[in-house]
N, C-alpha and C. Protein backbone atom coordinates (compact mmCIF):
# COMPACT_ATOMS: atom_id res chain seq x y z
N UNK A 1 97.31 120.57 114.04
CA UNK A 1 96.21 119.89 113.38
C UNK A 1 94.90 120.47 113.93
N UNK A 2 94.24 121.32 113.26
CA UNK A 2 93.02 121.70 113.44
C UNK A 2 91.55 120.55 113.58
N UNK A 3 90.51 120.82 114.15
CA UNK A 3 89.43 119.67 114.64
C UNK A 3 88.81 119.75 113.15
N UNK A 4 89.04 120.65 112.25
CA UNK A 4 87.98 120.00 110.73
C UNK A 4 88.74 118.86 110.07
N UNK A 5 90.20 119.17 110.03
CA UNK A 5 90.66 117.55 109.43
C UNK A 5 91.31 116.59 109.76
N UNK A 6 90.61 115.81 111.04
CA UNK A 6 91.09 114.74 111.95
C UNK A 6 90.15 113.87 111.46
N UNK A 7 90.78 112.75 110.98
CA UNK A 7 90.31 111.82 110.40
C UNK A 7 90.25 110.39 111.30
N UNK A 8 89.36 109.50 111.12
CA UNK A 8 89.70 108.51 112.31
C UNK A 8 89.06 106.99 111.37
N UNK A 9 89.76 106.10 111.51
CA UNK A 9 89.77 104.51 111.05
C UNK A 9 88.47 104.42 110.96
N UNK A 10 87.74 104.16 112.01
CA UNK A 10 86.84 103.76 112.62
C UNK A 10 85.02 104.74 112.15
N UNK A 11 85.39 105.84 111.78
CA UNK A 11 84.16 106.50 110.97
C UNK A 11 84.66 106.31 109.36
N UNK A 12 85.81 105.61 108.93
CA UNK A 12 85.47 105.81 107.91
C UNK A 12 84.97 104.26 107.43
N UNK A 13 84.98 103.17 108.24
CA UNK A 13 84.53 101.97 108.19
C UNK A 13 82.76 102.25 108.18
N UNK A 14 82.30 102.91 109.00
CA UNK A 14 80.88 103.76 109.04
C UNK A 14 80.07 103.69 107.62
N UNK A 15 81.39 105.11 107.09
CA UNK A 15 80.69 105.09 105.86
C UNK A 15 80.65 104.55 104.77
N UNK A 16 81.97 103.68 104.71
CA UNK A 16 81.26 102.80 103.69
C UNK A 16 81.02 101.67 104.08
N UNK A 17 79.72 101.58 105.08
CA UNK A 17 78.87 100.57 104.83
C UNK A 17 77.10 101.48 104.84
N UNK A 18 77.77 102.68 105.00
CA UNK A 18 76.56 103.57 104.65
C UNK A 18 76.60 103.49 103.00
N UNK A 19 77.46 103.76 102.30
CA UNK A 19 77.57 103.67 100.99
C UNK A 19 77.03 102.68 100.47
N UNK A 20 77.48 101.44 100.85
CA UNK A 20 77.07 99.84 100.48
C UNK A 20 75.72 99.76 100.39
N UNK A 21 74.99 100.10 101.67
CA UNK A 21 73.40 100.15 101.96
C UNK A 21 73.01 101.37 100.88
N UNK A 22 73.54 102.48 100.63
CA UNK A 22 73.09 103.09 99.23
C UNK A 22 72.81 102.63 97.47
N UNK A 23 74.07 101.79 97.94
CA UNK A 23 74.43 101.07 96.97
C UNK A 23 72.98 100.24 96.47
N UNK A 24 72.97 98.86 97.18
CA UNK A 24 72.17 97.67 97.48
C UNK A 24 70.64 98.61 97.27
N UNK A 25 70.24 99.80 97.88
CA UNK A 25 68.81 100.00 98.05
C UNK A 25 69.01 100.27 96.97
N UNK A 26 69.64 101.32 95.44
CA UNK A 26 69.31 101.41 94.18
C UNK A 26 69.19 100.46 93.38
N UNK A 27 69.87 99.36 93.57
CA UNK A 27 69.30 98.34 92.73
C UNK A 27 68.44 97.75 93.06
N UNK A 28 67.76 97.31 94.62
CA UNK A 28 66.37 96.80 94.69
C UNK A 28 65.48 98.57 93.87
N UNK A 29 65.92 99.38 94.14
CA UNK A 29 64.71 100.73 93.13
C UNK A 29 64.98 99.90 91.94
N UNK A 30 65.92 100.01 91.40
CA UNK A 30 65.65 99.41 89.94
C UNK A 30 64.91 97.90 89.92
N UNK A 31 65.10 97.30 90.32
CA UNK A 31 64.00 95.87 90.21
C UNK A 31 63.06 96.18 90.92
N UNK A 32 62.54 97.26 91.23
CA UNK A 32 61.29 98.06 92.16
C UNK A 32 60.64 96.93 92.96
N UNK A 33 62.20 96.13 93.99
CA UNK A 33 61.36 95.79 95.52
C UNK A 33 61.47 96.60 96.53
N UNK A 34 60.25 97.33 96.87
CA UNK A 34 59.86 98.84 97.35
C UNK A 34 60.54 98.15 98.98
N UNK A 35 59.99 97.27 99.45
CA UNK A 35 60.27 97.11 100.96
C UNK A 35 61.53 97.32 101.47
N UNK A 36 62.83 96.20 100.21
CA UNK A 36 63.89 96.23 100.75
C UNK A 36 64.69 97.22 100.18
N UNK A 37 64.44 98.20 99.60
CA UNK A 37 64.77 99.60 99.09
C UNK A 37 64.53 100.51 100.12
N UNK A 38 63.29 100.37 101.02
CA UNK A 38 63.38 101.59 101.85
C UNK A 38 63.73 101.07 103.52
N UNK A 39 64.22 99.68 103.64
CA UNK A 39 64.74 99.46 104.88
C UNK A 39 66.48 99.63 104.47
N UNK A 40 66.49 99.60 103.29
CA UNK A 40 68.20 99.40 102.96
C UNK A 40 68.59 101.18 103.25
N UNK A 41 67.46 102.06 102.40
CA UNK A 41 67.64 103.59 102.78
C UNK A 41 67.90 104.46 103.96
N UNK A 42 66.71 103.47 104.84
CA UNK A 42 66.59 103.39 106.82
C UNK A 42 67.81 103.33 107.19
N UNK A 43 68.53 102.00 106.61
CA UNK A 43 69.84 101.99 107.05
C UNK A 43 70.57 102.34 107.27
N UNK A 44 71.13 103.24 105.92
CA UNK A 44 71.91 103.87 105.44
C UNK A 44 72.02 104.92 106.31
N UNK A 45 70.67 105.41 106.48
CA UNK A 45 71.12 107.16 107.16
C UNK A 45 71.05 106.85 108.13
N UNK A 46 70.80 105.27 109.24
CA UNK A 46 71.19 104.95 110.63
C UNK A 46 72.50 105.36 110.34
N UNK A 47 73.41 104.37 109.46
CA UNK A 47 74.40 104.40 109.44
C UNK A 47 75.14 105.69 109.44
N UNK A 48 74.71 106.72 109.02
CA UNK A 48 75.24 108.04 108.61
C UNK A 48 74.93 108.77 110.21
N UNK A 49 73.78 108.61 110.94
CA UNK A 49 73.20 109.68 111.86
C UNK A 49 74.71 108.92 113.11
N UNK A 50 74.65 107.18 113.33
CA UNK A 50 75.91 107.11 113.83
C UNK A 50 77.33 107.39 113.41
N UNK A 51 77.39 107.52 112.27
CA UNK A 51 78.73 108.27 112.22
C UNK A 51 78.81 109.32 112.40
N UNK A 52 78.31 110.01 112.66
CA UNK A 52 78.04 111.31 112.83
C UNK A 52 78.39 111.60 114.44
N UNK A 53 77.48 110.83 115.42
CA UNK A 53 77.80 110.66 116.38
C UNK A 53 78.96 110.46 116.67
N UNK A 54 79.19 109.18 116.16
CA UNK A 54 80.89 108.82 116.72
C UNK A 54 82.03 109.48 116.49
N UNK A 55 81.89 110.29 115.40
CA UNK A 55 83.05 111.25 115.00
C UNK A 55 82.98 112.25 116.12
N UNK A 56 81.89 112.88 116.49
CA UNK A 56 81.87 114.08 117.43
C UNK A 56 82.67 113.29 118.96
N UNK A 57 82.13 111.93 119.43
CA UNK A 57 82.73 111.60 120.21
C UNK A 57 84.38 111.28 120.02
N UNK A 58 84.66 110.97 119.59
CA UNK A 58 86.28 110.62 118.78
C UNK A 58 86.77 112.42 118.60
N UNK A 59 85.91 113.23 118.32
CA UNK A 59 86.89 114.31 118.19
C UNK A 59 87.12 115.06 119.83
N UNK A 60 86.16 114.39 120.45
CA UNK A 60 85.79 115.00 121.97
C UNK A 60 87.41 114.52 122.44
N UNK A 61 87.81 113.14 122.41
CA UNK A 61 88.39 112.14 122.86
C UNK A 61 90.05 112.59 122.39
N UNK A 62 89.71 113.19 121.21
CA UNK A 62 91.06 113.50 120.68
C UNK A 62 91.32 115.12 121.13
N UNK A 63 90.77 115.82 121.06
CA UNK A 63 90.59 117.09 122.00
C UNK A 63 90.90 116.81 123.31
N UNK A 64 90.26 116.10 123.91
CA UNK A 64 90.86 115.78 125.35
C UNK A 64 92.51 115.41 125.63
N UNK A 65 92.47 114.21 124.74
CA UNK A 65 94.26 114.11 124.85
C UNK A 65 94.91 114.89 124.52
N UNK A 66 94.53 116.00 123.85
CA UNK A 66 95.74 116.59 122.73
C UNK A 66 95.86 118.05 124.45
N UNK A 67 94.98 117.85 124.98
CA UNK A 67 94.97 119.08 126.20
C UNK A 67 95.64 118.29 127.36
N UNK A 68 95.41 117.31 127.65
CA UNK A 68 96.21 116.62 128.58
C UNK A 68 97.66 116.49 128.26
N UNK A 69 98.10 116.07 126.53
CA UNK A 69 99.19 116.35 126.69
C UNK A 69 100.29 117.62 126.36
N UNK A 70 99.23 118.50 126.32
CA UNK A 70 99.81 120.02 126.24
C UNK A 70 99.92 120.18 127.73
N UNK A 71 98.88 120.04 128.84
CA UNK A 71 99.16 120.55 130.29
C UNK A 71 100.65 119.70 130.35
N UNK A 72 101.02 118.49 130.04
CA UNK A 72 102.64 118.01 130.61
C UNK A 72 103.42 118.22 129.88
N UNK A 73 103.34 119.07 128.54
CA UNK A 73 104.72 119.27 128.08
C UNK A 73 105.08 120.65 128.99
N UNK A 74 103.79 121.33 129.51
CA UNK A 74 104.23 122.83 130.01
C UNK A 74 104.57 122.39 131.47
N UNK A 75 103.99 121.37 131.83
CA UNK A 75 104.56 120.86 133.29
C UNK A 75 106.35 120.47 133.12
N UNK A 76 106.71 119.67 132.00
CA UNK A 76 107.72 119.50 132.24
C UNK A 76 108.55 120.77 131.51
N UNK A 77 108.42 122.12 130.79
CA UNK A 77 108.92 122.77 130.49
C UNK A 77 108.96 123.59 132.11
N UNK A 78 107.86 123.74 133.20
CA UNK A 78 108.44 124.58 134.07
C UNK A 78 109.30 124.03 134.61
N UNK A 79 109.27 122.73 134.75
CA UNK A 79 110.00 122.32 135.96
C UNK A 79 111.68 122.25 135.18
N UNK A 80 112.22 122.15 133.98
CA UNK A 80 112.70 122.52 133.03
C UNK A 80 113.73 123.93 133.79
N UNK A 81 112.60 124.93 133.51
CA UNK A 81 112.24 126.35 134.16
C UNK A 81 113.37 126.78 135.21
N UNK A 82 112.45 125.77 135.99
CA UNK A 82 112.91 125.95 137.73
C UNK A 82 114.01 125.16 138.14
N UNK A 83 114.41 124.13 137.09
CA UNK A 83 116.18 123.67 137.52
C UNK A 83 117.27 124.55 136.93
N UNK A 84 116.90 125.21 135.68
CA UNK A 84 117.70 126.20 135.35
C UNK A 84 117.87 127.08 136.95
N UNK A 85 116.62 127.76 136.80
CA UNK A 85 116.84 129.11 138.12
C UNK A 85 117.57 128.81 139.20
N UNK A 86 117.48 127.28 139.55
CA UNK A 86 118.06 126.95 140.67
C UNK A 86 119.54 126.73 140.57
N UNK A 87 119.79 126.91 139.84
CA UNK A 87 121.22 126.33 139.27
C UNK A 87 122.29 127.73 139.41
């Protein structure tokens, strides 16, 4: 599994409530209430600039384990290894 398509629960809850807040600010544009159209917009790309974040951390996190548990499959393949030789 390559790091472009690791997908995770938790950013995709993110975006759609980034969507939602897209959603909600076009229809205050259409009944043109300017205020809560451009705090709903604010939102939105909060919402987007943290998912953004959190995915990079979550892929950090999943990179990390996926190396921790490559160092013990090769730990237990030497030792594997070295009961053969001894044998």
């Amino acid at each position: 599994m390559t790091e472009s398509n690791v997908e995770f629960v938790e950013t995709n809850v993110l975006r759609l409530k980034a969507v939602l807040c897209l959603g909600i600010a076009n229809i205050f544009l259409i009944i043109e209430n300017w205020l809560i159209f451009f705090f709903s917009l604010i939102l939105s790309i909060c919402f987007e600039i943290l998912n953004r974040k959190f995915y990079e951390v979550l892929l950090h996190n999943h990179a990390v384990a996926q190396h921790k548990k490559n160092i013990q499959e090769r730990k237990i393949h030497q030792e594997t290894l070295n009961s053969i030789q001894s044998q």
